[in-house]
N, C-alpha and C. Protein backbone atom coordinates (compact mmCIF):
# COMPACT_ATOMS: atom_id res chain seq x y z
N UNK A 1 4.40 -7.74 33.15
CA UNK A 1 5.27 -6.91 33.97
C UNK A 1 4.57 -5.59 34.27
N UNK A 2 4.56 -5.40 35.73
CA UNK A 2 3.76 -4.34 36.12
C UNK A 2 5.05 -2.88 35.96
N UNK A 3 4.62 -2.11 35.18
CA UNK A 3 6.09 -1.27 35.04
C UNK A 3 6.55 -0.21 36.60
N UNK A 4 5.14 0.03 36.82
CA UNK A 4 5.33 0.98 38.05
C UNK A 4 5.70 0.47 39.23
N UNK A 5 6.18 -0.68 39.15
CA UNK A 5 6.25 -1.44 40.24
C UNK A 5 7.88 -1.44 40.30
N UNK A 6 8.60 -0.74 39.15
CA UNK A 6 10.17 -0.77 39.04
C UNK A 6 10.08 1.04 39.60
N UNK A 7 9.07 1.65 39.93
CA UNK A 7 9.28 2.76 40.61
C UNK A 7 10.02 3.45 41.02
N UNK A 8 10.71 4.64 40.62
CA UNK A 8 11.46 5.74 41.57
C UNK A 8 10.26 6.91 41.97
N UNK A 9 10.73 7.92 43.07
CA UNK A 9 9.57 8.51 43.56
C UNK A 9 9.85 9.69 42.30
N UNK A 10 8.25 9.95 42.18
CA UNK A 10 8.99 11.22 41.16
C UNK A 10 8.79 10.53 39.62
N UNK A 11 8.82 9.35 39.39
CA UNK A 11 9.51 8.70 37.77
C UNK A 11 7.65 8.76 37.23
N UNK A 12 8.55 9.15 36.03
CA UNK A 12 7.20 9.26 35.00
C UNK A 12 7.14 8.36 33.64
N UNK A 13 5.51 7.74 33.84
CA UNK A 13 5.43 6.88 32.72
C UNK A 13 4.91 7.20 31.44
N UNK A 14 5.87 7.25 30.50
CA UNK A 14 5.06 7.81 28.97
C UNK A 14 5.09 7.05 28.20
N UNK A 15 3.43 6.95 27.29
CA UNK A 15 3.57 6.32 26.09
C UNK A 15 3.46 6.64 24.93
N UNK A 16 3.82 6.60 23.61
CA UNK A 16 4.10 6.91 22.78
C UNK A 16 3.61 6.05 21.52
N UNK A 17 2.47 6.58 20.68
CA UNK A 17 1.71 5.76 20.02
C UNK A 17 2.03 6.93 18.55
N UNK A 18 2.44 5.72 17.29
CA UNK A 18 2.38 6.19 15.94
C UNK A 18 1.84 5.80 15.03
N UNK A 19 1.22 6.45 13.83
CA UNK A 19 0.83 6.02 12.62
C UNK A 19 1.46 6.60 11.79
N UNK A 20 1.42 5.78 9.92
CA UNK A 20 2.25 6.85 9.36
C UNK A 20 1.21 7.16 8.36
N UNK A 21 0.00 7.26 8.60
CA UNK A 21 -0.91 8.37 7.74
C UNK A 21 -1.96 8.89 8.20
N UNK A 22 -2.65 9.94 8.13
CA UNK A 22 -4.07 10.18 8.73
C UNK A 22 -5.18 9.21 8.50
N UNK A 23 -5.36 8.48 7.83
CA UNK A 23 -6.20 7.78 7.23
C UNK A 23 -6.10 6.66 8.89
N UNK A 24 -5.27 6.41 9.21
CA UNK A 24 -4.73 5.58 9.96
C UNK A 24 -5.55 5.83 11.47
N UNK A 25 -5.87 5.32 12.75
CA UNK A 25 -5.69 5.15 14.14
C UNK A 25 -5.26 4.91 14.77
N UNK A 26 -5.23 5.36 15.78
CA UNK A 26 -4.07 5.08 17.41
C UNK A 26 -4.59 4.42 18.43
N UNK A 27 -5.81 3.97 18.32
CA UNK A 27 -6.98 3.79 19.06
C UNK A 27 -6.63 2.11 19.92
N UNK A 28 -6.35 1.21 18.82
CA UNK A 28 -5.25 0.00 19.40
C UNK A 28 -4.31 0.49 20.65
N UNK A 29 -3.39 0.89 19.54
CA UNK A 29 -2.21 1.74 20.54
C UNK A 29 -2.37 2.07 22.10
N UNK A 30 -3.65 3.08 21.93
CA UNK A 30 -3.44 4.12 22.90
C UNK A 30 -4.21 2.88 24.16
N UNK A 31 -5.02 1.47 24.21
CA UNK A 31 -5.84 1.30 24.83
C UNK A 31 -4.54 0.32 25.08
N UNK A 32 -3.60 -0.25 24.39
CA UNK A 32 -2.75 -0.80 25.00
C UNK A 32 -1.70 -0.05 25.93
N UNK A 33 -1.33 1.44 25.50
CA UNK A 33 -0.96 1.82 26.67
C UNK A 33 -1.33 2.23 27.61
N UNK A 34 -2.85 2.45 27.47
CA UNK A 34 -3.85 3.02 29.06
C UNK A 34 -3.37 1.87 30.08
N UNK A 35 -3.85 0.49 29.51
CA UNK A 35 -3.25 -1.06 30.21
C UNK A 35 -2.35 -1.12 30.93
N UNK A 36 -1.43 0.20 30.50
CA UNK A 36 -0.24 -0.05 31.44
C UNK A 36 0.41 0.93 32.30
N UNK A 37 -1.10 1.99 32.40
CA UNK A 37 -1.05 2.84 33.10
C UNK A 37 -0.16 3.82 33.56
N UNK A 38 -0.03 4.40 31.96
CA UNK A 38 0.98 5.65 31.70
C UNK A 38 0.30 6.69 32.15
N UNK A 39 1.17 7.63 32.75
CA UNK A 39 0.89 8.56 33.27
C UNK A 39 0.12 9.60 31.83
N UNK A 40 1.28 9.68 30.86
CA UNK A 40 0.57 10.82 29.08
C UNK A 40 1.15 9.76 28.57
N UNK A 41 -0.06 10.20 27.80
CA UNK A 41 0.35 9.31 26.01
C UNK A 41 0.12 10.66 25.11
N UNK A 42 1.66 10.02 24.63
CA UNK A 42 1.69 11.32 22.79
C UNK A 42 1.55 10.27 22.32
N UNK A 43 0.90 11.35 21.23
CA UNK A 43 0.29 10.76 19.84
C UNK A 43 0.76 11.23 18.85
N UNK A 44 1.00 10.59 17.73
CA UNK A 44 1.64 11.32 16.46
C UNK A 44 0.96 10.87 15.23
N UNK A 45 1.04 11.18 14.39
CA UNK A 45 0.97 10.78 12.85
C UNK A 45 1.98 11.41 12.08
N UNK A 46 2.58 10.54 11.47
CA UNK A 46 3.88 10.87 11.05
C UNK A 46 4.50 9.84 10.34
N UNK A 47 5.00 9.38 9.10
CA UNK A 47 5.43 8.54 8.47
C UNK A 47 7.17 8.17 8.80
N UNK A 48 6.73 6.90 9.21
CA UNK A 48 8.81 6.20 9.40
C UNK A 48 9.66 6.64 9.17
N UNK A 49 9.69 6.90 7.20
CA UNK A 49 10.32 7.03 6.23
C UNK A 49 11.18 8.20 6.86
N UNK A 50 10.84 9.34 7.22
CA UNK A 50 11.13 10.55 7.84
C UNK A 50 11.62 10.78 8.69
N UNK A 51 12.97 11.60 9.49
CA UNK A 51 13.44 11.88 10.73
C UNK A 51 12.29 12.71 11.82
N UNK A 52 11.69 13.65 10.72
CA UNK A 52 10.39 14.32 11.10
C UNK A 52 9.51 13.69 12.31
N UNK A 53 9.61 13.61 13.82
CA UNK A 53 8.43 12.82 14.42
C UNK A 53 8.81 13.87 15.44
N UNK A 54 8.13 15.52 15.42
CA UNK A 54 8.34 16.62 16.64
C UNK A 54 7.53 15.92 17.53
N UNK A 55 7.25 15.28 18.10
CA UNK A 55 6.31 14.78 19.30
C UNK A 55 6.96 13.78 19.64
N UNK A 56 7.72 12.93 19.20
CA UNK A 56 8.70 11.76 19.52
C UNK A 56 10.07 12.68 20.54
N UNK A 57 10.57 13.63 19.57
CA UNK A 57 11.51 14.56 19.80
C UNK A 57 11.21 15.44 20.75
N UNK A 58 10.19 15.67 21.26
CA UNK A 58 9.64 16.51 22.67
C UNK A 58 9.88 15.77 23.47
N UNK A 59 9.12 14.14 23.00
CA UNK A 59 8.97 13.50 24.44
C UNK A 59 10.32 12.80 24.67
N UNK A 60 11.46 12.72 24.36
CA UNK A 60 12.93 12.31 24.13
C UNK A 60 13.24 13.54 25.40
N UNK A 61 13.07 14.84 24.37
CA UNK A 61 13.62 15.76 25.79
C UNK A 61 13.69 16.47 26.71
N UNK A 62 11.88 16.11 27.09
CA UNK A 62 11.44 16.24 28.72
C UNK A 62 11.40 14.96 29.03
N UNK A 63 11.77 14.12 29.10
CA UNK A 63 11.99 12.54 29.38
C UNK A 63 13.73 12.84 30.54
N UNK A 64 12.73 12.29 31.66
CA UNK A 64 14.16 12.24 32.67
C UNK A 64 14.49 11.19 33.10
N UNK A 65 15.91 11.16 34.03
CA UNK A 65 16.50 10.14 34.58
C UNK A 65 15.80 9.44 35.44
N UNK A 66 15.48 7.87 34.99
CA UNK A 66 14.23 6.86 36.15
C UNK A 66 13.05 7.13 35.27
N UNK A 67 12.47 7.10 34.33
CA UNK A 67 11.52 7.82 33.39
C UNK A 67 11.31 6.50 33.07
N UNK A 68 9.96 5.94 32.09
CA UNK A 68 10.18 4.80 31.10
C UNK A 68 9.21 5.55 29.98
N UNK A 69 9.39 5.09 29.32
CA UNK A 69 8.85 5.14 28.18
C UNK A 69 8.32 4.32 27.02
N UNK A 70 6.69 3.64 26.63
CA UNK A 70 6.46 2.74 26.30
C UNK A 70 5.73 2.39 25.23
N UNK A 71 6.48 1.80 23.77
CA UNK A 71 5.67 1.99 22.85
C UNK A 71 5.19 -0.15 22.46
N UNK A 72 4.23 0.34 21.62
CA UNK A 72 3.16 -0.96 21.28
C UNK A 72 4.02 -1.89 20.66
N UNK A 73 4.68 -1.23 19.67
CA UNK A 73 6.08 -2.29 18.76
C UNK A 73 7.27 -1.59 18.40
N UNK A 74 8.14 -2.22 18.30
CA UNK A 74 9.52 -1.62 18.01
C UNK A 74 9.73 -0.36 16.77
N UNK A 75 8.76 -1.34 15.77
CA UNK A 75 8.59 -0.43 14.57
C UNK A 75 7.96 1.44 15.11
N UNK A 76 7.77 1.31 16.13
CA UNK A 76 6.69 2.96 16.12
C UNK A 76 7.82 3.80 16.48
N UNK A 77 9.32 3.60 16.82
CA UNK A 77 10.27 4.60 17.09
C UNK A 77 10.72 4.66 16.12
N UNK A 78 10.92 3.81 14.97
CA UNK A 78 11.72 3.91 13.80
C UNK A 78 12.00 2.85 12.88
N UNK A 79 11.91 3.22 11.52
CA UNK A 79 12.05 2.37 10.15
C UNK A 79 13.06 1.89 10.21
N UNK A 80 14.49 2.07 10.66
CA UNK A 80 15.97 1.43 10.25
C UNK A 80 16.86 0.91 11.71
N UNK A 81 17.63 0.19 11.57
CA UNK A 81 18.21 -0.26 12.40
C UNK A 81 18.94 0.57 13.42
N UNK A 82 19.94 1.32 12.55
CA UNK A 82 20.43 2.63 12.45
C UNK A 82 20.12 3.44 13.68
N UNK A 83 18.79 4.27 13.22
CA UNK A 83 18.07 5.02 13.84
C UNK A 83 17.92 4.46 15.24
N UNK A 84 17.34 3.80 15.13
CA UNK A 84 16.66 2.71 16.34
C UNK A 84 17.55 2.70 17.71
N UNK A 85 18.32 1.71 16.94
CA UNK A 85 19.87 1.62 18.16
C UNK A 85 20.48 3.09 18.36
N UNK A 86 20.30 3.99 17.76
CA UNK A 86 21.19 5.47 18.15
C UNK A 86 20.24 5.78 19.20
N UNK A 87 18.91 5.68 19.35
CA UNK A 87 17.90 6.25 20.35
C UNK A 87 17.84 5.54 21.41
N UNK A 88 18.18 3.85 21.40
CA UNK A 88 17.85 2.90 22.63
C UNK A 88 19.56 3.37 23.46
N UNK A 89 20.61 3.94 22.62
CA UNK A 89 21.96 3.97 23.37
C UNK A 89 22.09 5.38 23.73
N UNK A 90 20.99 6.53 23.38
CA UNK A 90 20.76 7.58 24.02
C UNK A 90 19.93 7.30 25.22
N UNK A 91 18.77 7.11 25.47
CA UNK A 91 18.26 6.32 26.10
C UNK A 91 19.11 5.48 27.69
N UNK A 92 19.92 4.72 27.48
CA UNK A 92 20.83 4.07 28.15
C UNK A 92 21.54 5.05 28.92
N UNK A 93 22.44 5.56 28.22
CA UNK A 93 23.06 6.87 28.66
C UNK A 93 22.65 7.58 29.85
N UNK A 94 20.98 7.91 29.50
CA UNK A 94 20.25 9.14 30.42
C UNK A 94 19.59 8.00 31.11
N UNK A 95 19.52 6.89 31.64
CA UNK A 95 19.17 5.96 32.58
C UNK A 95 17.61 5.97 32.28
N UNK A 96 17.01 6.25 30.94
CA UNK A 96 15.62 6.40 30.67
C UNK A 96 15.15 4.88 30.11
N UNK A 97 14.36 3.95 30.80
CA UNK A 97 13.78 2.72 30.07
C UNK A 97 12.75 2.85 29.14
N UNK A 98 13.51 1.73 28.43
CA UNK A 98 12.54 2.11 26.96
C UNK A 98 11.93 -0.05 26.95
N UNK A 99 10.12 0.39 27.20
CA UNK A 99 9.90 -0.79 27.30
C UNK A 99 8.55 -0.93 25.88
N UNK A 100 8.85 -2.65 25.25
CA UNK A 100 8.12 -2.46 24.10
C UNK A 100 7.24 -3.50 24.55
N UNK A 101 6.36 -3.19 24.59
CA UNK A 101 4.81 -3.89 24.72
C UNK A 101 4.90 -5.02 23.99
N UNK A 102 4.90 -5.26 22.71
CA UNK A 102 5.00 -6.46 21.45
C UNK A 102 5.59 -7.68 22.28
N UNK A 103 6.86 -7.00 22.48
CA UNK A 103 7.90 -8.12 22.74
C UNK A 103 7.89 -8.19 24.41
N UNK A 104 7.02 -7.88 25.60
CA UNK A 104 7.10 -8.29 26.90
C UNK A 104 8.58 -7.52 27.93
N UNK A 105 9.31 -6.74 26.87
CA UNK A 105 10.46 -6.88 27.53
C UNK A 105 10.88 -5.10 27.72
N UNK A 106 12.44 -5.00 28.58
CA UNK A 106 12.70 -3.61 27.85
C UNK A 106 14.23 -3.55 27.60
N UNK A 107 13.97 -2.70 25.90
CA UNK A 107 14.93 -2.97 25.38
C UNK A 107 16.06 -2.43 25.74
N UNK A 108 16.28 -1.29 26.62
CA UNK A 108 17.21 -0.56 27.37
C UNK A 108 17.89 -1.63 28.47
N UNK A 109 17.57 -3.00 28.17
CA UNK A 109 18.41 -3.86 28.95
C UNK A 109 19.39 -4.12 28.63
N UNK A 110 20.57 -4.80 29.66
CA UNK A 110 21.32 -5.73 28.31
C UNK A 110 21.31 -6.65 27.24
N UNK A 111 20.34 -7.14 27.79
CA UNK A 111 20.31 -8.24 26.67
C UNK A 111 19.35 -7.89 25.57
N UNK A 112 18.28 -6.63 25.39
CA UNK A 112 17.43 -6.05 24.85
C UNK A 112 17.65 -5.33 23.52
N UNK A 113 18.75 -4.30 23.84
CA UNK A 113 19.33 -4.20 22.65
C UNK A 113 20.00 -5.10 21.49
N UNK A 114 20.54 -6.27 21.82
CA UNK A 114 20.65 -7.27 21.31
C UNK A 114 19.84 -7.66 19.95
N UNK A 115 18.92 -8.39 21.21
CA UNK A 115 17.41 -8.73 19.99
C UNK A 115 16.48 -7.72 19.85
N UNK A 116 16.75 -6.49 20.28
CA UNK A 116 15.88 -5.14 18.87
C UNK A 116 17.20 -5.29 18.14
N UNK A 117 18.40 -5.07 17.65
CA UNK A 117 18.88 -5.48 16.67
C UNK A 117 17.90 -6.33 15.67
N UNK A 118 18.26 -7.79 15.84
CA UNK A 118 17.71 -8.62 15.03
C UNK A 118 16.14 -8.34 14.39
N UNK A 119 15.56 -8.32 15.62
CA UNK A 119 13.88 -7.66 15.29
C UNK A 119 13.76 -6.11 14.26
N UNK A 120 15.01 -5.51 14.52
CA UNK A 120 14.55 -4.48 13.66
C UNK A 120 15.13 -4.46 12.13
N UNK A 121 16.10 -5.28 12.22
CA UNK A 121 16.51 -5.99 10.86
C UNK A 121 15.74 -6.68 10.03
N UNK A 122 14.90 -7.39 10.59
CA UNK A 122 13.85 -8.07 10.47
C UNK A 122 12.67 -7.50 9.27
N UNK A 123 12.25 -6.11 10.53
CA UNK A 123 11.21 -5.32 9.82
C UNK A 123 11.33 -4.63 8.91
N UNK A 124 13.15 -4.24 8.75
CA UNK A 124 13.40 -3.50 7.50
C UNK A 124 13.29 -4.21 6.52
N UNK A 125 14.00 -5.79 6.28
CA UNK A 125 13.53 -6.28 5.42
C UNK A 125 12.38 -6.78 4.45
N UNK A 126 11.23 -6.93 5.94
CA UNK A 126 9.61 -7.13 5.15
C UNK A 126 9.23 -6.08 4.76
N UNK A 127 10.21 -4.65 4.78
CA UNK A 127 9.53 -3.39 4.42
C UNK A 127 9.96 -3.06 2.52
N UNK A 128 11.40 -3.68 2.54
CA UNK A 128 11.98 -3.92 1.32
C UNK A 128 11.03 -4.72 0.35
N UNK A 129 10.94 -6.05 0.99
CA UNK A 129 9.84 -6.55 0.25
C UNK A 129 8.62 -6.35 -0.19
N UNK A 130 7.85 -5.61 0.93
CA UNK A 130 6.69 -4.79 0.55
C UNK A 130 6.85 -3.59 -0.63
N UNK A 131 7.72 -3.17 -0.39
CA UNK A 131 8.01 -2.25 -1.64
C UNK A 131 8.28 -2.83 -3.18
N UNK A 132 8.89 -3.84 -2.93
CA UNK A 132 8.92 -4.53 -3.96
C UNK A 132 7.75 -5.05 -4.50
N UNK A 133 6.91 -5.55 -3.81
CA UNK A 133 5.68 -6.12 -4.03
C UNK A 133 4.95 -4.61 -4.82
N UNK A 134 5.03 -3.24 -4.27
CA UNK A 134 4.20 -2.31 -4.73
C UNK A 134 4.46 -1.84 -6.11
N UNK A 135 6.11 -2.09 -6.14
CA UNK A 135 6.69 -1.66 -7.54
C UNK A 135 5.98 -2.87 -8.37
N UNK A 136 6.11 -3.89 -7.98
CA UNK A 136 5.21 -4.61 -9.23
C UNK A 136 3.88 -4.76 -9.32
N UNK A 137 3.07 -4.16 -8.22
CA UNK A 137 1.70 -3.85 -8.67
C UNK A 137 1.71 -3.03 -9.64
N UNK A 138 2.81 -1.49 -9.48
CA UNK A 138 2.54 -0.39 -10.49
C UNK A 138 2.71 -1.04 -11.58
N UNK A 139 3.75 -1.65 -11.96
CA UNK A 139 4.25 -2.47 -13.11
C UNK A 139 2.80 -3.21 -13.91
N UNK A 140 2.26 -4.13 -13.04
CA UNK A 140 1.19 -4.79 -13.41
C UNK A 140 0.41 -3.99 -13.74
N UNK A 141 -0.46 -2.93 -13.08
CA UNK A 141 -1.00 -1.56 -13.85
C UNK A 141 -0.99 -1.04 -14.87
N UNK A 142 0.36 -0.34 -15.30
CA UNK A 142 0.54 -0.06 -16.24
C UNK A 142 0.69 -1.17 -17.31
N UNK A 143 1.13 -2.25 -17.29
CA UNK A 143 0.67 -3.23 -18.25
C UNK A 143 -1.16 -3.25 -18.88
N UNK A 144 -1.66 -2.74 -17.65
CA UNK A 144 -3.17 -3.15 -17.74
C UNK A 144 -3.56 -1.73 -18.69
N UNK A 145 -2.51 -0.76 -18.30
CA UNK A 145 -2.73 0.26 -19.51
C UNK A 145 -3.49 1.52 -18.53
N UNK A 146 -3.50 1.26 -17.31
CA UNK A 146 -3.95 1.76 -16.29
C UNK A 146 -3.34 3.30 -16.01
N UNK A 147 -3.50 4.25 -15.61
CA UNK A 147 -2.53 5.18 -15.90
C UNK A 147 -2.92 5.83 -13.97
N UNK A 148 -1.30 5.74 -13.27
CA UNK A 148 -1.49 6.10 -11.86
C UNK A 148 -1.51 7.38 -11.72
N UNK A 149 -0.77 7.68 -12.67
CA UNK A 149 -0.09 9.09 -12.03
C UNK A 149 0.75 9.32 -10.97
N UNK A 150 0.93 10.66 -10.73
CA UNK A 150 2.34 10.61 -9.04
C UNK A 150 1.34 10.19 -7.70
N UNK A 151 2.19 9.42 -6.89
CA UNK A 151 1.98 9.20 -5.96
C UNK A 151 2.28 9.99 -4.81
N UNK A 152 1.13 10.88 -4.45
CA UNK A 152 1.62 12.29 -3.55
C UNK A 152 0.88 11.99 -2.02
N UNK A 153 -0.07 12.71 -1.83
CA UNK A 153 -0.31 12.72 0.01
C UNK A 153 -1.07 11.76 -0.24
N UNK A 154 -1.46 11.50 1.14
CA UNK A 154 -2.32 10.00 1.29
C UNK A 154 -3.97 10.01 0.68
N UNK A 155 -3.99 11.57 0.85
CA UNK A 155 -5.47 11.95 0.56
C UNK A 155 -5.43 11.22 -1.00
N UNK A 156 -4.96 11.73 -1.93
CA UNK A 156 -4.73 11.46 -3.60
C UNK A 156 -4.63 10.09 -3.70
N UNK A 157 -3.91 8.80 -2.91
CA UNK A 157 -3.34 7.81 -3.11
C UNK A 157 -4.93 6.99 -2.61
N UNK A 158 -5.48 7.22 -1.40
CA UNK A 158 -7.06 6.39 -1.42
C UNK A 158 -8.23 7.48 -2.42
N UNK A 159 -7.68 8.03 -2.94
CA UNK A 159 -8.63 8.59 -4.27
C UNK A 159 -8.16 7.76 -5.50
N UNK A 160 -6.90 7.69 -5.70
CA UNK A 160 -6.49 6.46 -7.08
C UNK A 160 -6.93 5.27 -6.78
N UNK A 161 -6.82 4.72 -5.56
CA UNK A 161 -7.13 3.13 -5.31
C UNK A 161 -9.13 2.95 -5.46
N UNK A 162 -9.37 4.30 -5.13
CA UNK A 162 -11.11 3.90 -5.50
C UNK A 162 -11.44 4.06 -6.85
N UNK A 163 -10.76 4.99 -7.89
CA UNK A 163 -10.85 4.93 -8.92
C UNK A 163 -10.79 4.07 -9.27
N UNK A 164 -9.35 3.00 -9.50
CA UNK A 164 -9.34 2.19 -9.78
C UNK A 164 -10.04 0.94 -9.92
N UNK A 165 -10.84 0.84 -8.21
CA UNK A 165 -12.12 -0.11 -7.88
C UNK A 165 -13.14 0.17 -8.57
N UNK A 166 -13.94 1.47 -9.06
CA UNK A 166 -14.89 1.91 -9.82
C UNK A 166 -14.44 1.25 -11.16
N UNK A 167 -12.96 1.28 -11.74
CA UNK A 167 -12.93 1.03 -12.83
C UNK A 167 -12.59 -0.21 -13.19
N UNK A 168 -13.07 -0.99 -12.11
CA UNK A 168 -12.25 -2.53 -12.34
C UNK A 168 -12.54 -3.27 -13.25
N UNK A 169 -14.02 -3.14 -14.18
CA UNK A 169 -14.39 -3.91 -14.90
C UNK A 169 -14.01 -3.71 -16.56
N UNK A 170 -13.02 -2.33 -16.14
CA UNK A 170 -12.11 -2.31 -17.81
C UNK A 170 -10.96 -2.56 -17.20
N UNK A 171 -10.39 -2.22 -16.37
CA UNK A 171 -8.94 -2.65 -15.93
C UNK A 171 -8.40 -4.05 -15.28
N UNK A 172 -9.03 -4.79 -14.69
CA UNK A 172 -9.47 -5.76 -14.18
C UNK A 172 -8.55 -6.31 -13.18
N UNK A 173 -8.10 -4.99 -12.68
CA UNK A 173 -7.63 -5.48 -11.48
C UNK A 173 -8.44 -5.46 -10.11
N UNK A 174 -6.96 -6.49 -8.91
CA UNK A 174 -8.46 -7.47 -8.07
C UNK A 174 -7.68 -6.24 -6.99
N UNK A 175 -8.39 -6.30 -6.03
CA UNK A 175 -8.03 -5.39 -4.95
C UNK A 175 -6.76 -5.56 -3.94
N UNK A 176 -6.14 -7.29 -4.17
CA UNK A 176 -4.62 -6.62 -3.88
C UNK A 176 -4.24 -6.12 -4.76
N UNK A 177 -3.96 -6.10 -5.91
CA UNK A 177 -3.28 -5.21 -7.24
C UNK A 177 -3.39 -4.00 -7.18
N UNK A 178 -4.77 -3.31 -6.89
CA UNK A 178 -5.09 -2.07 -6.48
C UNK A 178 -4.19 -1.50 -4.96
N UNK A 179 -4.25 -2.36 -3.97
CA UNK A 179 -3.47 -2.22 -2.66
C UNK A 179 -1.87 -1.98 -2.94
N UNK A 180 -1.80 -3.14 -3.64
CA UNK A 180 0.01 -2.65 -4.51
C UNK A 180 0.54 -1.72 -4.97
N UNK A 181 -0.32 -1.44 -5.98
CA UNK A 181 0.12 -0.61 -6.78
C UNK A 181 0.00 1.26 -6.40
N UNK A 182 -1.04 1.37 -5.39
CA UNK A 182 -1.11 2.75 -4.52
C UNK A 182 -0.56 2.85 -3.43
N UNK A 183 -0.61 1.87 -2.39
CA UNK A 183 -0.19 1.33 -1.28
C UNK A 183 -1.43 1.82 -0.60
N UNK A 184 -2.60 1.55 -0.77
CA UNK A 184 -3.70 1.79 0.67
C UNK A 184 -3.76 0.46 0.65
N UNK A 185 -4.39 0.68 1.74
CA UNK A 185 -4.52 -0.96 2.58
C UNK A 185 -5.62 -1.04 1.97
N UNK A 186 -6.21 -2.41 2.12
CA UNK A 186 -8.06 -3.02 1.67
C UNK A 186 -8.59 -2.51 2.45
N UNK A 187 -8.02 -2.15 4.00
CA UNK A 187 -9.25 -2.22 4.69
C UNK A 187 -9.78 -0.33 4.76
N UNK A 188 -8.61 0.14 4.69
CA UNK A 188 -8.87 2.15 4.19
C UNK A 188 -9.28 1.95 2.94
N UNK A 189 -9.27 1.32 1.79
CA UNK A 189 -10.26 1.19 0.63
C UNK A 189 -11.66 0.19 0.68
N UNK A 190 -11.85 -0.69 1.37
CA UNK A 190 -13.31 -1.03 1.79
C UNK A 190 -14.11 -0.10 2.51
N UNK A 191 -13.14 0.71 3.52
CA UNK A 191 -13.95 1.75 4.31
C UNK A 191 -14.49 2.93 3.14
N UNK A 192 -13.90 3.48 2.02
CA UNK A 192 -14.23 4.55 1.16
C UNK A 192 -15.18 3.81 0.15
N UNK A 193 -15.25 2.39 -0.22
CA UNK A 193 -15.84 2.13 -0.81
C UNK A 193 -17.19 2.22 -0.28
N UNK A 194 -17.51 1.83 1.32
CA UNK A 194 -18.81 1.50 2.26
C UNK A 194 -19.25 3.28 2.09
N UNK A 195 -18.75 4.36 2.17
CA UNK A 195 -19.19 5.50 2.01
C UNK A 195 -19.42 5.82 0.59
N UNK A 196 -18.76 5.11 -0.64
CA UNK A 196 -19.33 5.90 -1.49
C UNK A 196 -21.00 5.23 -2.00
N UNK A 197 -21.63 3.78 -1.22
CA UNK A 197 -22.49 2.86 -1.32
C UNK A 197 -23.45 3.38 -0.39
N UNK A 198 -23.43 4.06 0.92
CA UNK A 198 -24.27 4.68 1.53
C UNK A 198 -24.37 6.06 1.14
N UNK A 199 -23.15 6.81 0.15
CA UNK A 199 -23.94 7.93 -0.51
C UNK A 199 -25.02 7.94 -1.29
N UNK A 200 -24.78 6.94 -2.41
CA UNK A 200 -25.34 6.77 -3.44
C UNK A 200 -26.93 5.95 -3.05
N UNK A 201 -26.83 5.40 -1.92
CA UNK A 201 -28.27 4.72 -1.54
C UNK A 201 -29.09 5.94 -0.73
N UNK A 202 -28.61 7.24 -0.52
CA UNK A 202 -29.56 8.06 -0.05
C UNK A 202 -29.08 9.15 -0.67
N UNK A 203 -29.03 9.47 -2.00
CA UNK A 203 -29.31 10.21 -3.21
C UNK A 203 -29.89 9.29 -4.25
């Protein structure tokens, strides 16, 4: 679907790309919304969990009537169902389309809000589970006698998960366990691991 092709004179196309850590990129994001030839793309970093997204909240209210607005997946406006649907029925209201790349469609339709319902029910739940999964990495950890400490900014949390990798051969955990139990991904802890292997090979 070519979006500019639903045209008013005047209507402006924005896209709206999120991560929820610095460690993270937009770089996916942003090349899927160049594709669709948005006029600006904001960018944020900013975690779900949080009402906190001032760049979401700017672009909400210089966003006018005949406007669209277009993010990569449902998940990048918001963690809860809740949330979600209060913004797609603000949205509605001010005649502003809200179209999600993922799913081909826009959800400011009728039938759109619908199934972002279901879809965002969806994601809350694999998010429940993921958490669950992390609480029993820590669990498994500390069995291992492992000691985490608090889990604070992201900077500290891929500093525990490389510790941990340095120390795997007394603790003996495998690198999902490590991913669990901090929550960095493998692939932001393979990347710190590849730098601390090209430090050490030119010292």
């Amino acid at each position: 679907m070519e979006i500019r092709e639903r045209g008013l004179a005047g209507m402006t196309v924005y896209g709206y790309a999120r991560v929820s850590t610095k460690e993270q990129n937009l770089d996916t994001q942003i090349e899927q919304l160049k594709a669709r030839k948005c006029d600006t793309i904001i960018e944020e970093k900013a975690t779900g969990k949080t009402f906190k997204r001032p760049e979401l909240e700017k672009l909400l209210s210089e966003a006018e009537e005949g406007d669209t607005i277009i993010v990569t997946r449902v998940d990048r406006l918001g963690r809860n169902t809740k949330q979600l649907l209060e913004l797609v029925e603000d949205l509605i209201q001010r005649n502003i389309t809200l179209y999600i790349v993922e799913l081909g469609m826009e959800a400011t339709h009728r039938n759109g809000k619908l199934f972002l319902t279901i879809l965002s029910a969806l994601a809350e739940n694999e998010r429940e589970l993921l958490e669950e999964k992390r609480q029993a990495g820590i669990a498994n950890a500390k069995n291992k006698g492992v000691k985490l400490g608090r889990r604070g900014k992201e900077k500290g949390q891929v500093a525990m998960a490389v510790k941990l990798w340095q120390e795997r051969e007394t603790n003996k955990m495998s690198i999902r366990e490590i991913e669990e139990a901090t929550g960095v991904s493998k692939s932001i802890l393979y990347r710190e691991i590849e730098k601390i292997k090209i430090k050490e090979a030119t010292t």
